[in-house]
Protein backbone atom coordinates (compact mmCIF):
# COMPACT_ATOMS: atom_id res chain seq x y z
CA UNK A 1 -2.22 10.55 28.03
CA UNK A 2 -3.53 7.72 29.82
CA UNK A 3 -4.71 7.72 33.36
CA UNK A 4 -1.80 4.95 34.40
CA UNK A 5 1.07 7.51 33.93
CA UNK A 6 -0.52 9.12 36.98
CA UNK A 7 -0.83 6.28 38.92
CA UNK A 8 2.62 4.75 38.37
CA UNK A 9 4.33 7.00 41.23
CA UNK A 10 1.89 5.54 44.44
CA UNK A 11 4.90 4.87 45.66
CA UNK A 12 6.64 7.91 46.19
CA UNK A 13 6.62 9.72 49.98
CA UNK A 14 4.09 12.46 49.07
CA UNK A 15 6.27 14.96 49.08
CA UNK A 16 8.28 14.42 46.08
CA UNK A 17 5.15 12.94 44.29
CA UNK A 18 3.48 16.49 44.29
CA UNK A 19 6.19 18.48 42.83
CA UNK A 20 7.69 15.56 40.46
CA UNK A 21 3.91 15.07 38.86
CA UNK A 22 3.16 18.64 38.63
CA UNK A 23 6.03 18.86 36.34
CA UNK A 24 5.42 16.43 34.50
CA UNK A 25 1.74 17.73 34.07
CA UNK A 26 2.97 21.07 33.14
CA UNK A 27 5.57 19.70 30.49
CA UNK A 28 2.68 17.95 28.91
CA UNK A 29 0.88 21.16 28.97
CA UNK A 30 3.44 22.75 27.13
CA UNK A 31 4.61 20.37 24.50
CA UNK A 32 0.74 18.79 23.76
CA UNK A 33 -0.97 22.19 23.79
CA UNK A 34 -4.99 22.53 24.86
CA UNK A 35 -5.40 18.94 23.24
CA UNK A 36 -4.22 18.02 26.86
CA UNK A 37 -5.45 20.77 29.09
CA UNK A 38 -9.01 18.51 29.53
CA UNK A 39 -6.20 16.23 31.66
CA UNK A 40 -5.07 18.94 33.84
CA UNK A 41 -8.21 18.68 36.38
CA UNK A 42 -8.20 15.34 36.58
CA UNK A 43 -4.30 14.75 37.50
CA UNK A 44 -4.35 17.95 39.88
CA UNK A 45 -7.53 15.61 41.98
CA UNK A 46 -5.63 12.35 41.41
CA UNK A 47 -2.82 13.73 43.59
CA UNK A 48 -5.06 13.31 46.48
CA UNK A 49 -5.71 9.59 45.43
CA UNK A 50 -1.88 8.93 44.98
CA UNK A 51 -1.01 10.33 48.74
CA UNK A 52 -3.90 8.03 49.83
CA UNK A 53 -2.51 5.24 47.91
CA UNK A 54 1.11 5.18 49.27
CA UNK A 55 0.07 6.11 52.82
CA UNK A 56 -2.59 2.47 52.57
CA UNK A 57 0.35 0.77 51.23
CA UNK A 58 2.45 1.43 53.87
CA UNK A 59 -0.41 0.22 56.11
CA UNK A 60 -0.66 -3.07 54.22
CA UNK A 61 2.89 -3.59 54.44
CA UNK A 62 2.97 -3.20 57.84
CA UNK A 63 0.23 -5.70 58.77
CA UNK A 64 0.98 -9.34 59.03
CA UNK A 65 -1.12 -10.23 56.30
CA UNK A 66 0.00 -8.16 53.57
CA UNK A 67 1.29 -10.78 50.78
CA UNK A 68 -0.13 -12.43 47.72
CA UNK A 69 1.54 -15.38 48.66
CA UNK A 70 -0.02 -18.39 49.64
CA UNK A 71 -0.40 -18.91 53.26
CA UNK A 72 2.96 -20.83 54.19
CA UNK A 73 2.95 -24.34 56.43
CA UNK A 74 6.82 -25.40 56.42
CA UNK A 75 8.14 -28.74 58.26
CA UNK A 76 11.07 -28.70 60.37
CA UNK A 77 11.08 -31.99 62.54
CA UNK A 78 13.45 -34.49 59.80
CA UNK A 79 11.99 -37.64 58.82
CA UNK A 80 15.30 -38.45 57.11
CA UNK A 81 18.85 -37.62 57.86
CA UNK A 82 21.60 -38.37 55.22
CA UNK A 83 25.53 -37.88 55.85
CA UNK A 84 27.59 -36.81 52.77
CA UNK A 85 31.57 -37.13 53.58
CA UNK A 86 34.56 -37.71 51.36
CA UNK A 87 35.33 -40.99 53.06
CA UNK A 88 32.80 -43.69 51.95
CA UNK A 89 33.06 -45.41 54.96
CA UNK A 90 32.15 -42.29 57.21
CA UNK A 91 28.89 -41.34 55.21
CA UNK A 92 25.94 -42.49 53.56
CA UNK A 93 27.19 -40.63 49.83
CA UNK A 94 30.50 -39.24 48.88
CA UNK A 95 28.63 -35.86 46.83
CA UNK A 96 25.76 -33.91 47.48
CA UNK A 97 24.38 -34.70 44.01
CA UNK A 98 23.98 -38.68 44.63
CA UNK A 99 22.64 -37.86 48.30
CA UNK A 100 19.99 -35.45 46.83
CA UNK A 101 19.12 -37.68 43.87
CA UNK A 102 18.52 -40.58 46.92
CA UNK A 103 15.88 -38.37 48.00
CA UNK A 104 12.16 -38.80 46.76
CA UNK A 105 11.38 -36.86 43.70
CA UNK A 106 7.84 -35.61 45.13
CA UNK A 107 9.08 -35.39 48.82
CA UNK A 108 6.77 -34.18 51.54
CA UNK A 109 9.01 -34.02 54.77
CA UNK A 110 11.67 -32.54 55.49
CA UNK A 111 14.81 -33.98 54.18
CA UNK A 112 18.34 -32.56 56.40
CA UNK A 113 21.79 -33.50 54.30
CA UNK A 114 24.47 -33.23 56.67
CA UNK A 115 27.69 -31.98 54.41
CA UNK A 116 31.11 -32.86 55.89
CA UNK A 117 34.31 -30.33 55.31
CA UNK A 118 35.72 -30.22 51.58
CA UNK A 119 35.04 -28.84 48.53
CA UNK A 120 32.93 -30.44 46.57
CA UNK A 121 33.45 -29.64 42.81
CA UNK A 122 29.48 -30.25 41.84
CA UNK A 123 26.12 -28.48 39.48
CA UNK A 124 23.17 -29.31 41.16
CA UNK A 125 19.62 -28.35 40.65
CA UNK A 126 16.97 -29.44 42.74
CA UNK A 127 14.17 -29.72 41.08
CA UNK A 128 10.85 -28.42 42.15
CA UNK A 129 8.42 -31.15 43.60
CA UNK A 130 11.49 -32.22 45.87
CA UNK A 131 10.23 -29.49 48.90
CA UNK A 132 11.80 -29.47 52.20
CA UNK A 133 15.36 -30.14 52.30
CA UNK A 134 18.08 -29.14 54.50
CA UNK A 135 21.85 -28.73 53.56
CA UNK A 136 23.73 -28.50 56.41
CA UNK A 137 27.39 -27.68 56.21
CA UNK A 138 30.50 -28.05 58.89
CA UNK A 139 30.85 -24.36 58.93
CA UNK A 140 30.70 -21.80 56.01
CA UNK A 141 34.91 -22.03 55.37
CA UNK A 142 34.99 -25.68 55.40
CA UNK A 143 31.99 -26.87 53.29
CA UNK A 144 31.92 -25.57 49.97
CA UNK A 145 30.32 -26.45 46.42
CA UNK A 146 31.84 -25.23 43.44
CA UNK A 147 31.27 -25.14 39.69
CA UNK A 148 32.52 -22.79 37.19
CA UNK A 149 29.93 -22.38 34.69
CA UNK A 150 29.40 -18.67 32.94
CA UNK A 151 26.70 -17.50 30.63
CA UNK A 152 28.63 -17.79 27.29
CA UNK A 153 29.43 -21.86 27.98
CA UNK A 154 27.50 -24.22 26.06
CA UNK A 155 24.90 -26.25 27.38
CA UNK A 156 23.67 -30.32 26.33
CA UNK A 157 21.74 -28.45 23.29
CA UNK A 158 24.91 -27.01 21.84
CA UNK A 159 23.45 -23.10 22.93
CA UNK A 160 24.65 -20.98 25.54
CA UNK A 161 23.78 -21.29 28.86
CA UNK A 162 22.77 -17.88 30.05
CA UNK A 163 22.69 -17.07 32.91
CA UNK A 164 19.60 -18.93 34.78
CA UNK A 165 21.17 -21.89 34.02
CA UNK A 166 25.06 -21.08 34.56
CA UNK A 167 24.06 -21.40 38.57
CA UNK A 168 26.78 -23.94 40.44
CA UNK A 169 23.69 -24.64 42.86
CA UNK A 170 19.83 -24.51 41.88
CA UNK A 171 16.93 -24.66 43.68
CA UNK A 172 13.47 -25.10 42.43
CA UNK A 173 11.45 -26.29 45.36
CA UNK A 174 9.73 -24.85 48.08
CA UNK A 175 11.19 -24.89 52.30
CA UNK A 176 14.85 -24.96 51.24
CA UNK A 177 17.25 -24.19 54.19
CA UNK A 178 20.98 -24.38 53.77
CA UNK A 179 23.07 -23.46 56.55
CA UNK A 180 26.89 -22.81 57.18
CA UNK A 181 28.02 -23.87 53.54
CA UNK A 182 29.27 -21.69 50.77
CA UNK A 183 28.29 -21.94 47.02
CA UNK A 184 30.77 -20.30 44.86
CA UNK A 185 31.23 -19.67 40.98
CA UNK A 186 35.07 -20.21 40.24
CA UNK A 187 34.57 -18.19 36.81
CA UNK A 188 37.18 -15.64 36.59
CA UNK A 189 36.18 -11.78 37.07
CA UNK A 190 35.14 -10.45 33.72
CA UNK A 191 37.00 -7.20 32.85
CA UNK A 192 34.61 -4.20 32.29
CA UNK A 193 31.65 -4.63 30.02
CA UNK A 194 32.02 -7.87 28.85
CA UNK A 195 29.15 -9.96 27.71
CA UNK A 196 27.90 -13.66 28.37
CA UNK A 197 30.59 -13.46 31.57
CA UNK A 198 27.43 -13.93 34.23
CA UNK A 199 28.59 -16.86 36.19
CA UNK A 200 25.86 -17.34 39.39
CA UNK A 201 26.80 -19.34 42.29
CA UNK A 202 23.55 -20.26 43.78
CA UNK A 203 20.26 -19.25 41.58
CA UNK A 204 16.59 -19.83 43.83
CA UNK A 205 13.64 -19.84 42.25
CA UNK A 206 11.57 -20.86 44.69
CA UNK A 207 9.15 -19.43 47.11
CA UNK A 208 10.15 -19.89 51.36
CA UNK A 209 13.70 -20.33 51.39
CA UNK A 210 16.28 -19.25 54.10
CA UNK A 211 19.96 -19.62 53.97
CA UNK A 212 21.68 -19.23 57.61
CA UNK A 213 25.40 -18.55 58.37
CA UNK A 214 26.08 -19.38 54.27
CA UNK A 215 28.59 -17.63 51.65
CA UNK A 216 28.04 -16.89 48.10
CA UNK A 217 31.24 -16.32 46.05
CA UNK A 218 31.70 -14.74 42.83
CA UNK A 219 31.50 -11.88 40.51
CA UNK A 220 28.98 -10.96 37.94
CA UNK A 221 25.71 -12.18 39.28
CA UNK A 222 26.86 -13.99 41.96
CA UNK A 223 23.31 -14.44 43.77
CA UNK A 224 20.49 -15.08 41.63
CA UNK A 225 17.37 -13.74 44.03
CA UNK A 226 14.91 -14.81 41.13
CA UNK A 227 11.71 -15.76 42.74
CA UNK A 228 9.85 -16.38 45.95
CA UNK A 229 10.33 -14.72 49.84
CA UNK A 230 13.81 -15.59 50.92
CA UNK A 231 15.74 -14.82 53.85
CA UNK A 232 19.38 -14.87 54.45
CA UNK A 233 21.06 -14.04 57.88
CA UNK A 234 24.32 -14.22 58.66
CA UNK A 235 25.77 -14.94 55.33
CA UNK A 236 28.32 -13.18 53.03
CA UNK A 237 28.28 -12.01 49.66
CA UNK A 238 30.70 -11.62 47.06
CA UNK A 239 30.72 -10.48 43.56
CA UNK A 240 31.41 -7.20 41.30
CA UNK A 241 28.59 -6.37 39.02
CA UNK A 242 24.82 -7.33 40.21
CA UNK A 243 25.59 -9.56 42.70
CA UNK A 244 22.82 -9.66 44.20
CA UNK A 245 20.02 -9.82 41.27
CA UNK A 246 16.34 -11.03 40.41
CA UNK A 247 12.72 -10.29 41.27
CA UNK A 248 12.58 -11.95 44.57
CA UNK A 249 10.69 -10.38 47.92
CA UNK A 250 13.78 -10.82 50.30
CA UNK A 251 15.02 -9.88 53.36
CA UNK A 252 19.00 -9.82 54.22
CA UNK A 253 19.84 -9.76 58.24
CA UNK A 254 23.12 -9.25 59.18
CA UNK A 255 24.80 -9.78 56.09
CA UNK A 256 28.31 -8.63 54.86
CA UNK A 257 28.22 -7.62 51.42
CA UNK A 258 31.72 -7.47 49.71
CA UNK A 259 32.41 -5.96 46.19
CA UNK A 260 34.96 -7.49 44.50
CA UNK A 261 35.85 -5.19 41.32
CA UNK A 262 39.00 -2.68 39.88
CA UNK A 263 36.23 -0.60 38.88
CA UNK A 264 32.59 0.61 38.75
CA UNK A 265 30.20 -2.28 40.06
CA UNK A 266 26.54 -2.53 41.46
CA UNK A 267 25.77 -4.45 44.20
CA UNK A 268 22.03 -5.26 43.40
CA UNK A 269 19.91 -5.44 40.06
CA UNK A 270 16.07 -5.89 41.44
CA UNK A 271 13.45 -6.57 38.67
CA UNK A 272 10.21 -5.84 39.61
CA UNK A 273 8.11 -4.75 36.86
CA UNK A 274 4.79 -3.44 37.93
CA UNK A 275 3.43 -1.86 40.76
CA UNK A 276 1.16 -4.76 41.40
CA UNK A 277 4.55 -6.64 42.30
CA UNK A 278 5.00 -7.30 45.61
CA UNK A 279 8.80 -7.76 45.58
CA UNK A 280 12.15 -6.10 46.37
CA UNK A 281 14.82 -6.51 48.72
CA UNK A 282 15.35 -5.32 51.86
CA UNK A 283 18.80 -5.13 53.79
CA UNK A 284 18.60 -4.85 57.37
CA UNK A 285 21.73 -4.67 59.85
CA UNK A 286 24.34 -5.73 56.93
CA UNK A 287 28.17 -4.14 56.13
CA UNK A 288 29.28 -3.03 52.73
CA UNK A 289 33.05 -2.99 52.02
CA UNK A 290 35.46 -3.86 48.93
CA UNK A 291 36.96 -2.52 46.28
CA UNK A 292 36.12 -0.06 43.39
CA UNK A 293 33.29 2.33 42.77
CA UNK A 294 29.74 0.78 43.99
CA UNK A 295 26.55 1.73 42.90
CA UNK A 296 23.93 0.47 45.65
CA UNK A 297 21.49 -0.38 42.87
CA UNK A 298 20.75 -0.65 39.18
CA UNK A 299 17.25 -0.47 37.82
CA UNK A 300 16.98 -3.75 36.01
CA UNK A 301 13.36 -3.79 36.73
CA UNK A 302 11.53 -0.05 35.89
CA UNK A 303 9.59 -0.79 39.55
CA UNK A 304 13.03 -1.81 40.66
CA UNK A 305 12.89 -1.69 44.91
CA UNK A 306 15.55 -1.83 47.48
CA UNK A 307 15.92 -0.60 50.87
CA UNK A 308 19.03 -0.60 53.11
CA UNK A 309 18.50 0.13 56.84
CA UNK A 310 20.80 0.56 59.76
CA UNK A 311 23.73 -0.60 57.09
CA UNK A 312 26.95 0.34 57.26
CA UNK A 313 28.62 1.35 54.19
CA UNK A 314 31.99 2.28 53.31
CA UNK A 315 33.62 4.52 50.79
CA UNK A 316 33.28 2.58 48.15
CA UNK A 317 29.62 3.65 47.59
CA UNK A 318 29.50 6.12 44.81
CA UNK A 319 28.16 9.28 46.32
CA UNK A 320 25.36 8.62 44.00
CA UNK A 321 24.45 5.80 45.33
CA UNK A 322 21.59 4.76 42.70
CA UNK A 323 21.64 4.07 38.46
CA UNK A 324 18.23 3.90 36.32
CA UNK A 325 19.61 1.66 33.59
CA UNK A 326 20.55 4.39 31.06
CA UNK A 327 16.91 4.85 31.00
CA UNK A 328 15.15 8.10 32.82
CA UNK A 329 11.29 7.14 32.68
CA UNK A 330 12.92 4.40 35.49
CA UNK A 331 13.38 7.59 38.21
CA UNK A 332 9.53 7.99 38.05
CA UNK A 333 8.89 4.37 39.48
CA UNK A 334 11.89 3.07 40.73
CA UNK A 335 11.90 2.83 44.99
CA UNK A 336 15.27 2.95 46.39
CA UNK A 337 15.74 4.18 49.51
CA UNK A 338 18.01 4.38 53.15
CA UNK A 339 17.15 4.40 56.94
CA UNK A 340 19.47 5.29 59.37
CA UNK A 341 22.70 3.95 57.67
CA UNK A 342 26.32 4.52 58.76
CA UNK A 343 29.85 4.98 57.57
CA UNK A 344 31.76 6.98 54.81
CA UNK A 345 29.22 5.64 52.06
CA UNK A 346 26.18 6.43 53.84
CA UNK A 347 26.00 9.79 53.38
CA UNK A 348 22.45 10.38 51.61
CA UNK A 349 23.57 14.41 50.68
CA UNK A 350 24.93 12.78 47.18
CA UNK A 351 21.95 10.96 46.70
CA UNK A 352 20.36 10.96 42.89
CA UNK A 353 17.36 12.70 43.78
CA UNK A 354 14.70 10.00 43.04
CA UNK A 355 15.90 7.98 46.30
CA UNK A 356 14.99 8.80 49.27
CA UNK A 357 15.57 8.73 53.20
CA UNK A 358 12.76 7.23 55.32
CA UNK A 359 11.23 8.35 58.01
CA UNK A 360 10.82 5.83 61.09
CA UNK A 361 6.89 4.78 59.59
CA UNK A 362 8.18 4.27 56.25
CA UNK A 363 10.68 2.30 57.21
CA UNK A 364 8.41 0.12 59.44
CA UNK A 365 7.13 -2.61 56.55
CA UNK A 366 10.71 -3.59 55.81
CA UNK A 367 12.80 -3.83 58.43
CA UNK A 368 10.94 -7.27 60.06
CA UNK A 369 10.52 -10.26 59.04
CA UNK A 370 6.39 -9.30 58.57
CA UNK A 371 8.33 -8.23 54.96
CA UNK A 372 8.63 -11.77 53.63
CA UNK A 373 5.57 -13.22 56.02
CA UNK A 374 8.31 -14.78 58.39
CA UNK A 375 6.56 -15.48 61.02
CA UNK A 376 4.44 -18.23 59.02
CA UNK A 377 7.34 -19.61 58.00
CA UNK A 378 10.64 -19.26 59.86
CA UNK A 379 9.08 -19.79 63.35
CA UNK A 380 12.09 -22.47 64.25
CA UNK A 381 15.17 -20.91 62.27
């Protein structure tokens, strides 16, 4: 058995790593026979080295120079302003597209797009040397961009879509801010298990991005967290299955989170796939309410990591709280875990026994903005 097995669970409080790997060690014994006892020794001292591991972790992530990232140098005073309103004679563009497209493609400063009130029926996809710009709405319920694309439509090439590119709004570039708009999928709520329904309303893929006072609408996939440190404050969040999805390292402050479904649903899908990732998302201060049975995670990724702290959470949470993807090798690596959350849902007793509840220290590295190096970058937000 390779050394790496061992290794794989660094990230488990110490506790539970102790009595979950000697089990494992002693199932090995049983089924491999002496062929394996040479390994016993060796995983018994490695123990030590995975305590040590997740307690320098948790150091690391609590420093303000933890990340992989590049160091990140954002731009906030405008060197351009452009006015979007229905009414040519009020605005420099009548749709977003047409006042993005007026931007350079390589752009260097920051870019703000003011966004007047009404619904602008748009697909847009920014692509990814245009860096710094701003959308700026009148207010979350009066600005909104809408498209109603789903995973199964066909795209230019006569093949479906999927769902990276079934996103009503795109973003490829670095620095993006949007602020009091809402992006929404109009693609009608799939019934249970069906395929090629993902419909995303706003897919980034792109490092430094922040999204203030914004709504997402829709219901499979609504949010497509793919890449990059992200933070969204104040927004809301709609959608039934994996609604809030990818591989992104992102923190959500003071977000309501709203499930939308008749029947089971899962409210995030994070896909981190090693240990070496440093990714996952972190919920801080946020509400979830709706409808239907919600799973606070799936394990799309097998390194899958999410955190909800000080969260409320209604009844709607399956007293289960977590799902490994129909695939139980995932409960060894996943990291899903609550601190200090509240309401009928909240109740960690239920709990599939490969989450956990933090204590105050563990809880430390994601519950600031030192999680997605903020302070670099969202000095002026």
């Amino acid at each position: 058995m390779p050394k790496t097995r061992i290794l794989e669970v660094q990230h488990w409080p110490a506790a539970g790593t102790i009595m979950r790997l000697k089990l494992y060690v002693l199932i090995l014994l049983i089924t491999c026979g002496d062929s394996f006892a040479s390994y016993f020794h060796r995983a018994s001292n490695e123990l030590q080295i995975t305590e040590d591991a997740y307690g320098n972790w948790l150091r690391k992530m609590g420093s303000l120079n933890h990340s992989v990232f590049e160091e990140a140098k954002n731009q906030f005073t405008p060197c351009k302003k452009i006015k979007v309103h229905k009414n040519p004679r009020l605005g420099d563009y009548t749709t977003v597209r047409k006042a993005i497209n007026a931007i350079p493609i390589i752009n260097n400063c920051r870019v703000i797009i003011s966004v007047s009130a009404g619904t602008y029926k748009e697909k847009i996809e920014i692509p990814a040397t245009m860096a710094y710009v701003s959308l700026e709405g009148a207010g979350a319920g009066e600005t909104i961009i809408q498209w109603n694309d789903t995973a199964e439509e066909k795209g230019p090439n006569g093949q479906p879509l999927g769902t990276y590119a079934s996103a009503t709004f795109a973003v490829n570039a670095p620095y993006f801010i949007a602020k009091d708009i809402t992006f929404k999928n109009k693609a009608p709520a799939p019934p249970s298990g069906a395929l090629g329904k993902q419909a995303a309303a706003l897919r980034i893929s792109a490092d430094t991005a922040a999204f203030i006072g914004c709504r997402f609408i829709g219901a499979q996939d609504t949010l497509y967290d793919h890449k990059g440190r992200h933070y969204f404050r104040d927004c809301y969040i709609q959608g039934s299955v994996d609604f809030i999805f990818g591989d992104g390292l992102s923190l959500y402050e003071n977000c309501h989170l709203r499930a939308k479904t008749k029947s089971y649903g899962a409210l995030t899908a994070q896909k981190r796939e090693s240990m070496l990732e440093e990714t996952g998302f972190s919920f801080v201060n946020c509400k979830v309410t709706g409808s239907g049975a919600l799973y606070l995670g799936r394990a799309w990724g097998s390194f899958s990591r999410v955190v909800f702290a000080y969260t409320y959470m209604d009844k709607i949470i399956t007293p289960r709280g977590w799902y490994n993807w129909g695939d139980k090798n995932r409960e060894m690596t996943v990291f899903y875990a609550q601190f200090k959350c509240s309401g009928p849902g909240a109740n960690f007793g239920g709990r599939v026994s490969w989450s956990r509840e933090l204590t105050q220290q563990e809880a430390k590295p994601f519950i600031s903005l030192s999680f997605i190096d903020g302070r670099e970058w969202l000095a002026n937000l």
